[in-house]
Protein backbone atom coordinates (compact mmCIF):
# COMPACT_ATOMS: atom_id res chain seq x y z
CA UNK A 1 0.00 0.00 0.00
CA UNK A 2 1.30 3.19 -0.66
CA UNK A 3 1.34 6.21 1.74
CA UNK A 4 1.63 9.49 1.36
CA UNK A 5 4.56 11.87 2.36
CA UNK A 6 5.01 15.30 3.61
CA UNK A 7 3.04 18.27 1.37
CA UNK A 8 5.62 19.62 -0.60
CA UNK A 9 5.47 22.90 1.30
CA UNK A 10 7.38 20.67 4.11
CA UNK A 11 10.18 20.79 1.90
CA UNK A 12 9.78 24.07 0.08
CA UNK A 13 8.16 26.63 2.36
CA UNK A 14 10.35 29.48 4.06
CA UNK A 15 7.73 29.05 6.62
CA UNK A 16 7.82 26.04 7.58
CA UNK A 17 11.82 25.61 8.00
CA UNK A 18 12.04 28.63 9.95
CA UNK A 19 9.41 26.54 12.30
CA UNK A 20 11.40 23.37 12.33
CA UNK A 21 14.68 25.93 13.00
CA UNK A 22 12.76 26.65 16.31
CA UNK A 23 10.77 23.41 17.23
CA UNK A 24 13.44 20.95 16.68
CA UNK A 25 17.18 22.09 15.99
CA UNK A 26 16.58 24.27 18.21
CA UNK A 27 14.93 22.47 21.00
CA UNK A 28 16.06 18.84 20.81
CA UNK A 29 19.70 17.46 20.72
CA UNK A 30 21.34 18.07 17.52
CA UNK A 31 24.89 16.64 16.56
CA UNK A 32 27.50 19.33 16.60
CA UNK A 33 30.72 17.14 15.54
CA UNK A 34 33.55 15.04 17.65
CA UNK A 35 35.18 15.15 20.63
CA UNK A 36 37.82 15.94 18.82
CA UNK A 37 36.90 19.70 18.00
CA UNK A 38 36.44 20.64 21.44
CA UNK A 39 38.71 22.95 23.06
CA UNK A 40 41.46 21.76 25.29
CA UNK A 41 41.68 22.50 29.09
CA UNK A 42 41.45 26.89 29.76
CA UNK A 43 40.85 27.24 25.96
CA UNK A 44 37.58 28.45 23.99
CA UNK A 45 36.01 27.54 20.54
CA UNK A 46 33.39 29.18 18.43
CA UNK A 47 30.97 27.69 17.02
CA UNK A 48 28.84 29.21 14.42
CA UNK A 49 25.66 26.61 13.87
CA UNK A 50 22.02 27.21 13.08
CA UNK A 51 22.02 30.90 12.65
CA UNK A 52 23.62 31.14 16.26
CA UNK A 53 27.16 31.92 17.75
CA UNK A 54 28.35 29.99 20.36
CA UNK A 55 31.23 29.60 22.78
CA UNK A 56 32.32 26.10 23.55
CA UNK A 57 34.93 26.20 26.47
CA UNK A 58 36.75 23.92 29.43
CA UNK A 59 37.43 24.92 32.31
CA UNK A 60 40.32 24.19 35.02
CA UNK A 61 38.58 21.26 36.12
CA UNK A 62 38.13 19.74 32.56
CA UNK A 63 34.55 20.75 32.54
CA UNK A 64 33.09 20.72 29.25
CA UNK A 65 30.47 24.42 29.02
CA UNK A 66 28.77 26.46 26.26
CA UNK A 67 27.50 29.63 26.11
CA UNK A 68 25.40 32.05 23.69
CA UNK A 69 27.92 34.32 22.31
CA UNK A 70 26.68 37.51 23.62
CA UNK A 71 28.01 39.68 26.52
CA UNK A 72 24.87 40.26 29.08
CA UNK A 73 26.22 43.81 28.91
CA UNK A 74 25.07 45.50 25.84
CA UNK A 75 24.78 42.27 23.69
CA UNK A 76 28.27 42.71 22.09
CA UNK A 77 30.01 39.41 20.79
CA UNK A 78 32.65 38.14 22.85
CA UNK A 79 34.80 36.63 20.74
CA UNK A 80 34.81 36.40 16.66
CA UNK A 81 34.75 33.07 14.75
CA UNK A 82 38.05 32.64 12.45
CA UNK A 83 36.40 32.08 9.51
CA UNK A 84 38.83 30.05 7.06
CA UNK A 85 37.07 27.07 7.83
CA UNK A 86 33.40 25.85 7.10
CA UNK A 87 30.74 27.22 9.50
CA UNK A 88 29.40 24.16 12.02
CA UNK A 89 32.84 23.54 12.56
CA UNK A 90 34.43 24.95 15.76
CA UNK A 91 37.13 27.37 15.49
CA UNK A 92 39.71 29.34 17.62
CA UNK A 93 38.50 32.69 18.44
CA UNK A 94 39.73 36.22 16.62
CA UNK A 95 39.66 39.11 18.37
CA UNK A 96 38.42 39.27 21.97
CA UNK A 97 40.58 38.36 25.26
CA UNK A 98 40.69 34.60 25.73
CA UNK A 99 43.26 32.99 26.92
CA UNK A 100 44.01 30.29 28.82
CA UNK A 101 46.87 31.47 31.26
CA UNK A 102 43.61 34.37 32.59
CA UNK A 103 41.31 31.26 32.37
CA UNK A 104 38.42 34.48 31.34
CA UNK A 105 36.59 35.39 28.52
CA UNK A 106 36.93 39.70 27.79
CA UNK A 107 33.96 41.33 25.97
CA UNK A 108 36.22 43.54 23.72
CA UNK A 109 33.56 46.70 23.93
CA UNK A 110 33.29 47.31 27.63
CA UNK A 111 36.04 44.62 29.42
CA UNK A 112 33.04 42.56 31.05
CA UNK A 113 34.81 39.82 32.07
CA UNK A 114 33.69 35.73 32.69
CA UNK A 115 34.86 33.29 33.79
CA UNK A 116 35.09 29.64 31.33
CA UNK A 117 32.05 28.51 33.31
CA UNK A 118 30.25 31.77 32.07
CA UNK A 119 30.30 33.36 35.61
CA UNK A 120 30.55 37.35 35.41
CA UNK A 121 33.76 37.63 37.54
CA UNK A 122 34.39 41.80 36.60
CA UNK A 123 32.78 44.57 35.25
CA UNK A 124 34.90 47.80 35.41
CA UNK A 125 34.06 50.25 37.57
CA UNK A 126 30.89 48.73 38.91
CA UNK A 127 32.21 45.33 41.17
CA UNK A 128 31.55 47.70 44.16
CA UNK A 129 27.95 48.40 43.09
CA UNK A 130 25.87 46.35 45.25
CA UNK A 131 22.77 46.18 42.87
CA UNK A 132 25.09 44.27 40.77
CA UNK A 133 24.37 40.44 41.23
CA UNK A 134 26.91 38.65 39.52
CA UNK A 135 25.06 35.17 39.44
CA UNK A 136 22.06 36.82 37.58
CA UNK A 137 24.23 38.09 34.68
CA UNK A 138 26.26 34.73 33.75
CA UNK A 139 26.40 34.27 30.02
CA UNK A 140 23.42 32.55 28.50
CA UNK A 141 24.30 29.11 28.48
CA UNK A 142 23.68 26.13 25.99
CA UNK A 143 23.49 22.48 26.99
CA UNK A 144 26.20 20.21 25.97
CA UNK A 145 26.70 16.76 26.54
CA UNK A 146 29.11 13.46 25.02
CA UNK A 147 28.12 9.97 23.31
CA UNK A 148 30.12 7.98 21.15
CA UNK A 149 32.88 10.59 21.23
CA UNK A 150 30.40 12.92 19.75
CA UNK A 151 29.03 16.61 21.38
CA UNK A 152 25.73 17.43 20.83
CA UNK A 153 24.13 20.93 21.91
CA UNK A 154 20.60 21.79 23.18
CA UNK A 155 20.21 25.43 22.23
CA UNK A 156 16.91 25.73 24.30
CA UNK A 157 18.39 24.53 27.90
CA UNK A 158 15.46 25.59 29.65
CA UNK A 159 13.26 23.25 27.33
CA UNK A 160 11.96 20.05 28.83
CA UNK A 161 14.25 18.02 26.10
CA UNK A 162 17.03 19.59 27.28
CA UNK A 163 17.36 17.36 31.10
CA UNK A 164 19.26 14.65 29.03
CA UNK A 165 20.43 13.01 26.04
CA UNK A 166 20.09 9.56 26.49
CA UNK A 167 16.00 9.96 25.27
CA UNK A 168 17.16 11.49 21.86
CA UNK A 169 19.52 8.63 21.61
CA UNK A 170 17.20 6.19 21.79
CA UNK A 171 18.47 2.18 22.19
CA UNK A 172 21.29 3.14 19.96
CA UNK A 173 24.47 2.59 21.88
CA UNK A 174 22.56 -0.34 22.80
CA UNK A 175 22.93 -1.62 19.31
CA UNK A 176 26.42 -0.15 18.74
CA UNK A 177 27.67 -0.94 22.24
CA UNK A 178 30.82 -3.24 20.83
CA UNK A 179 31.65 -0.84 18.22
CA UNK A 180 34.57 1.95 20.19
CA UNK A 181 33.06 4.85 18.69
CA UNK A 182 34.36 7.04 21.53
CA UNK A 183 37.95 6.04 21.12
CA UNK A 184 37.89 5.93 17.19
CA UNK A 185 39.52 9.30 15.97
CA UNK A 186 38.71 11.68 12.62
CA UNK A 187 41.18 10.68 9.85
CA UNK A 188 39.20 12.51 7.21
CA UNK A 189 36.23 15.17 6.70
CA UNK A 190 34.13 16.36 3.57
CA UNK A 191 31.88 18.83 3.84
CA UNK A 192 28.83 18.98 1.16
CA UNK A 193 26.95 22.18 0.12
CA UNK A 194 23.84 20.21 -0.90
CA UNK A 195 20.76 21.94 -2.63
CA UNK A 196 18.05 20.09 -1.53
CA UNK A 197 15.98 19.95 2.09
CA UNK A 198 17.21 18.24 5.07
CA UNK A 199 14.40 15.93 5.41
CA UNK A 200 14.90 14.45 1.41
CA UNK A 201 18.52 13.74 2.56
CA UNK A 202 17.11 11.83 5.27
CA UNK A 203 14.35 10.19 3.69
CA UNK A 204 17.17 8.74 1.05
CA UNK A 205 19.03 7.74 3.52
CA UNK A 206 16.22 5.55 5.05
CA UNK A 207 15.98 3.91 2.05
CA UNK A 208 17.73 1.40 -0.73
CA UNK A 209 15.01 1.18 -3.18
CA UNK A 210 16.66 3.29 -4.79
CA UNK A 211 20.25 2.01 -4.78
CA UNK A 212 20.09 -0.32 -7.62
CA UNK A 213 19.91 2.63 -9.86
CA UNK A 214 21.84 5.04 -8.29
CA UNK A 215 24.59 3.05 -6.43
CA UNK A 216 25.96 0.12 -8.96
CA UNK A 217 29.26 0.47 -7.39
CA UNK A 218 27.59 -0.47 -3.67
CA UNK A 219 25.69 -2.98 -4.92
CA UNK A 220 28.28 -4.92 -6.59
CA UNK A 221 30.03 -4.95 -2.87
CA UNK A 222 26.29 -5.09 -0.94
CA UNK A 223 24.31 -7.01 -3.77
CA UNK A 224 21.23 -7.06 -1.28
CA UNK A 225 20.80 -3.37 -1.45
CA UNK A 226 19.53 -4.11 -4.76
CA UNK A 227 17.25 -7.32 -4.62
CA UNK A 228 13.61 -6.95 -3.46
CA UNK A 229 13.89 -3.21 -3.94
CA UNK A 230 15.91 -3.22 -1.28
CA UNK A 231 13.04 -4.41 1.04
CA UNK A 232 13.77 -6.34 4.04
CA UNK A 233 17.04 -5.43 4.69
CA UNK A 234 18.25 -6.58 8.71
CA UNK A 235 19.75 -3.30 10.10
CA UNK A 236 19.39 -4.56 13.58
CA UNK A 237 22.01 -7.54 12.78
CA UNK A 238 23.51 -5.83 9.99
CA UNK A 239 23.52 -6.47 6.23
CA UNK A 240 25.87 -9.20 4.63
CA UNK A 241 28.17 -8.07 1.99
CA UNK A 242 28.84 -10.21 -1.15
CA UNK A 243 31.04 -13.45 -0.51
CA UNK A 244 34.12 -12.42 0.41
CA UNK A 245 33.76 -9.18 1.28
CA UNK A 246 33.72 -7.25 4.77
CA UNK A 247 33.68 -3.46 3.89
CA UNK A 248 32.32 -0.35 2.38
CA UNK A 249 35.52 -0.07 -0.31
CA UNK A 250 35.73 -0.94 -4.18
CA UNK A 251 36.90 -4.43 -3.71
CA UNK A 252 35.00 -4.95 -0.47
CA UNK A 253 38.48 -5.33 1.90
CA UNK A 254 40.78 -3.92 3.42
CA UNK A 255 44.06 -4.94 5.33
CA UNK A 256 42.84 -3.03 8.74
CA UNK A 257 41.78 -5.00 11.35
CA UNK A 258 38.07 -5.31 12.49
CA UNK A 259 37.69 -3.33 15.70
CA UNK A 260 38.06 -6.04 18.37
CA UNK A 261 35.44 -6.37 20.19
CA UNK A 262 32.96 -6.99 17.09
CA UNK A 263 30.49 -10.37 17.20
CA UNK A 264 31.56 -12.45 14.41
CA UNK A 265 28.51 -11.07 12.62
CA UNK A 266 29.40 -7.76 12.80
CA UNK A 267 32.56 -8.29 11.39
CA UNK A 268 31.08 -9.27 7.58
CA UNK A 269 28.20 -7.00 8.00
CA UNK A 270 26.98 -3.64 7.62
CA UNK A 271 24.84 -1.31 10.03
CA UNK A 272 23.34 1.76 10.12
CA UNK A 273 21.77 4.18 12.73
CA UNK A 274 20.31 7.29 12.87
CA UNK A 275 19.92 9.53 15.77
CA UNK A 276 17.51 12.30 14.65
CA UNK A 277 17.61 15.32 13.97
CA UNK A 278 20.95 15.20 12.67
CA UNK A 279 23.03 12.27 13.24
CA UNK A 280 23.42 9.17 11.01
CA UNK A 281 26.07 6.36 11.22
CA UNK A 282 27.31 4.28 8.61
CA UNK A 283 29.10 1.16 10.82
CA UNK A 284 31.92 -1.04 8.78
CA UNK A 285 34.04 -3.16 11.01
CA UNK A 286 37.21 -1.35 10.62
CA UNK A 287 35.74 2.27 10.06
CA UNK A 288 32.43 4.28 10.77
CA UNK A 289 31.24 7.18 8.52
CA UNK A 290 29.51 9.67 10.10
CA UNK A 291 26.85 11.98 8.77
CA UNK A 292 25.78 15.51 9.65
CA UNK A 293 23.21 17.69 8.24
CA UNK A 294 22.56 21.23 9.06
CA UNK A 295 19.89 22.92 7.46
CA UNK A 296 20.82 26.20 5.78
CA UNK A 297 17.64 27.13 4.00
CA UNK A 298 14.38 24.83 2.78
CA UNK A 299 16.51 24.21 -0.47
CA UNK A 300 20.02 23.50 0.89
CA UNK A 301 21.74 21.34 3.67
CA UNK A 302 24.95 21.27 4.84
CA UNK A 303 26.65 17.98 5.29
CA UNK A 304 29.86 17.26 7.24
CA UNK A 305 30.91 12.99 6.63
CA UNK A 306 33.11 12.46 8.94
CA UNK A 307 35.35 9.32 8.75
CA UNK A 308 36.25 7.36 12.01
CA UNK A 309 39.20 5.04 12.43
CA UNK A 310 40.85 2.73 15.31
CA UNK A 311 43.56 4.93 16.32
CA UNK A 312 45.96 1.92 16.99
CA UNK A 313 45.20 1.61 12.93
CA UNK A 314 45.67 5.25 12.53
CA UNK A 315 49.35 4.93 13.68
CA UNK A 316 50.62 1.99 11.71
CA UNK A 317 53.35 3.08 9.21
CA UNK A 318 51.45 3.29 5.73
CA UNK A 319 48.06 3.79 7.21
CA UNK A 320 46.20 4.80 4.25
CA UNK A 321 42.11 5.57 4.36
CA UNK A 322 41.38 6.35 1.38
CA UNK A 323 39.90 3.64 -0.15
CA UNK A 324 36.91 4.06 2.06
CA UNK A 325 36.85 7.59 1.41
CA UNK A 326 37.10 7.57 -1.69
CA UNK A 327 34.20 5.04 -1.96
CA UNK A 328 31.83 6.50 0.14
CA UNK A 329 31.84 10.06 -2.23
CA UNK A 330 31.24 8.34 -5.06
CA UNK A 331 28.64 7.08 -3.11
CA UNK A 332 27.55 10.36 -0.99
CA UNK A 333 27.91 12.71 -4.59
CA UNK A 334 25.44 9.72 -6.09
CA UNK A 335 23.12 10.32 -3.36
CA UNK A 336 23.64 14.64 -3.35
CA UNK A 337 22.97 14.42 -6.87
CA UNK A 338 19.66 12.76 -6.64
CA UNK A 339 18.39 14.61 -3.62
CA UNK A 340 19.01 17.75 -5.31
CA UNK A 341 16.60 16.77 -8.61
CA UNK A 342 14.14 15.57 -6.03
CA UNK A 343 14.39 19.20 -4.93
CA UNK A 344 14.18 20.52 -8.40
CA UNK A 345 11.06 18.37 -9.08
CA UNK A 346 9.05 19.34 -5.55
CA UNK A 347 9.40 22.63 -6.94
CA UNK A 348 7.19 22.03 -9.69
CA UNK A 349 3.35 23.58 -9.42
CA UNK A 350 1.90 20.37 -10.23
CA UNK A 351 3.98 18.71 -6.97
CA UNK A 352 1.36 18.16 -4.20
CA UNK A 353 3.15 15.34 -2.42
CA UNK A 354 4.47 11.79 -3.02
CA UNK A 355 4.47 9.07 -2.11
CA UNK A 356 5.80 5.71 0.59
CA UNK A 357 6.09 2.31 -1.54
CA UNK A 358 5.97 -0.61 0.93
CA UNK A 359 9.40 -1.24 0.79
CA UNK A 360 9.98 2.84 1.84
CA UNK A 361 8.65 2.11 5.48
CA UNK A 362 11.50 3.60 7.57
CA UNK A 363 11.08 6.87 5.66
CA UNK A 364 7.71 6.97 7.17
CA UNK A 365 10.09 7.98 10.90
CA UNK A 366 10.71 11.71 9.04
CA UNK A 367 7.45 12.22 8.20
CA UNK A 368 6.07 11.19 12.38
CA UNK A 369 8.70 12.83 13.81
CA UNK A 370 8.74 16.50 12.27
CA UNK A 371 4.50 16.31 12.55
CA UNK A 372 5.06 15.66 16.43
CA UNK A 373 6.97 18.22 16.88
CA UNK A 374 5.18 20.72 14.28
CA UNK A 375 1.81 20.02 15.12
């Protein structure tokens, strides 16, 4: 039976993104990158994401904080992004007064002063003014928390969503628990300017019916991808790759090691998770590519694909990962390409809405979870 999707105005409409913006990248847990890209111990990042600048620090006591990037003063910024590198990454301040011998962050217009934690700790010529309460003017803080050797950010901490991550997450570490995603380490990033919505990235994703014409390449190393429509595929246990083959590459191996503590099932199969909004994991048994979107405008997503490696593998004279990069963006450009005529065709006046085939089901979780939190 076939179901419908989304209205196209769920993909198009100003409107509407600006909405999901507010009800759910900016209320529920969203992906923000590794563990990796957080500051050391007394130092500060920024972090421009979702229209928003932030200030990711750690304090004395190894502390991971973030704050709104906005003195409680007169609303100045603190500190100023560099911006050689791709927003949604973070990036050492320019500008500003951070360091991490005064363990403070200096507002550059007046010299209000906090501390890492975002305690106001000096405000010239006013600490002796007793109608100044220095707990009521910390910096406006965001929530952060750790999974998987991931950060993810709550930009609406006073939000009931906010208390803790582990709902968002879901029973995925469950299902990933022997795979050592917080000690596997970035060996190589893409980012993607994609021209299409964040939810028809994600509703591909959810789906291989249409892999046998997009992704000859994967299927030759998956071939079940592309039998049954790619219906009934076992994500829970994983999905078996041809004979003789173990991995997302061209020929299917690779001389890295499986991580260790893998089931013997795990280590010929493939899984995949996805921790909504923004999160989705592609699991091999030697490496782990890691997808995150942040939505730009209704008609274009930013994707960061992040690929994870054993570090013990990472140091091994030769060490090499190309082969699964270089796989997965012929893969990833097959998929960007695709999304973005979807886009061009939801465009079209005729374009009402589409629809599920049977074999689409998962795609159906998009459609429930932005109407829950839309209304």
């Amino acid at each position: 039976m076939l179901e419908k999707s989304l209205p196209t105005e769920y993909y198009t409409s100003a409107e509407i993104f600006e909405k999901e913006r507010d009800r759910i990248f900016s209320r529920e847990w969203i992906c923000a990158g590794r563990a990796e890209d957080l500051p050391g111990v007394g130092e500060v990042r920024v972090l421009e994401v979702l229209g928003e600048s932030l200030l990711l620090a750690r304090t004395r006591e190894g502390r991971l904080a973030a704050h709104y990037n906005v003195c409680r003063h007169r609303g100045a910024r603190l500190c100023a992004a560099d911006e050689s590198g791709p927003a949604g990454e973070p990036h050492a301040p320019r500008g500003g007064a951070t360091t991490s011998s005064a363990g403070a962050i200096r507002c550059p217009y007046h010299s209000w002063t906090y501390a890492l934690d975002g305690k106001l700790i000096g405000a010239p010529f006013l600490n002796q003014d007793p109608s100044l309460r220095a707990e009521d003017l910390s910096l406006h803080a965001c929530a952060i928390a750790e999974w998987g050797g991931f950060f993810f950010l709550n930009l609406w901490p006073a939000g009931p969503r906010a208390r803790s991550l582990e709902p968002c997450l879901g029973e995925v570490p469950e299902r990933v628990r022997r795979y050592p995603l917080d000690r596997l380490r970035l060996a190589r990033r893409i980012v993607y300017e994609v021209r299409a919505n964040w939810k028809v990235i994600a509703e591909n994703y959810n789906e291989c019916y249409h892999c046998a014409g997009i992704h000859p390449e994967l299927c030759e190393v998956v071939p079940a991808f592309r039998e049954k429509g790619g219906a009934g595929l076992d994500w829970e246990h994983g999905v078996p790759h041809r004979d003789g083959a173990f991995t997302f590459t061209r020929s299917g191996t690779s001389d890295r090691a499986p991580f260790a503590d893998l089931s013997e099932g795990e280590k010929t199969r493939h899984k995949g998770e996805l921790v909504y909004p923004n999160l989705f994991l592609s699991l091999s048994p030697e490496h782990v590519a890691a997808f995150r979107l942040l939505p730009e405008a209704p008609d274009r997503t930013r994707i960061f694909c992040d690929f994870l490696f054993d570090g013990t593998e990472m140091e091994k004279p030769g060490f090499d990962p190309s082969d699964a990069v270089e796989f997965w963006d012929l893969i990833n450009r097959q998929d960007w390409a695709i999304c973005e005529e979807v886009q061009r065709g939801l465009s079209s006046r005729v374009h009402r809405f589409g629809y599920y085939a049977p074999m689409e089901d998962a795609s159906l979780d998009i459609r429930r979870y932005v109407l829950e939190r839309l209304g």
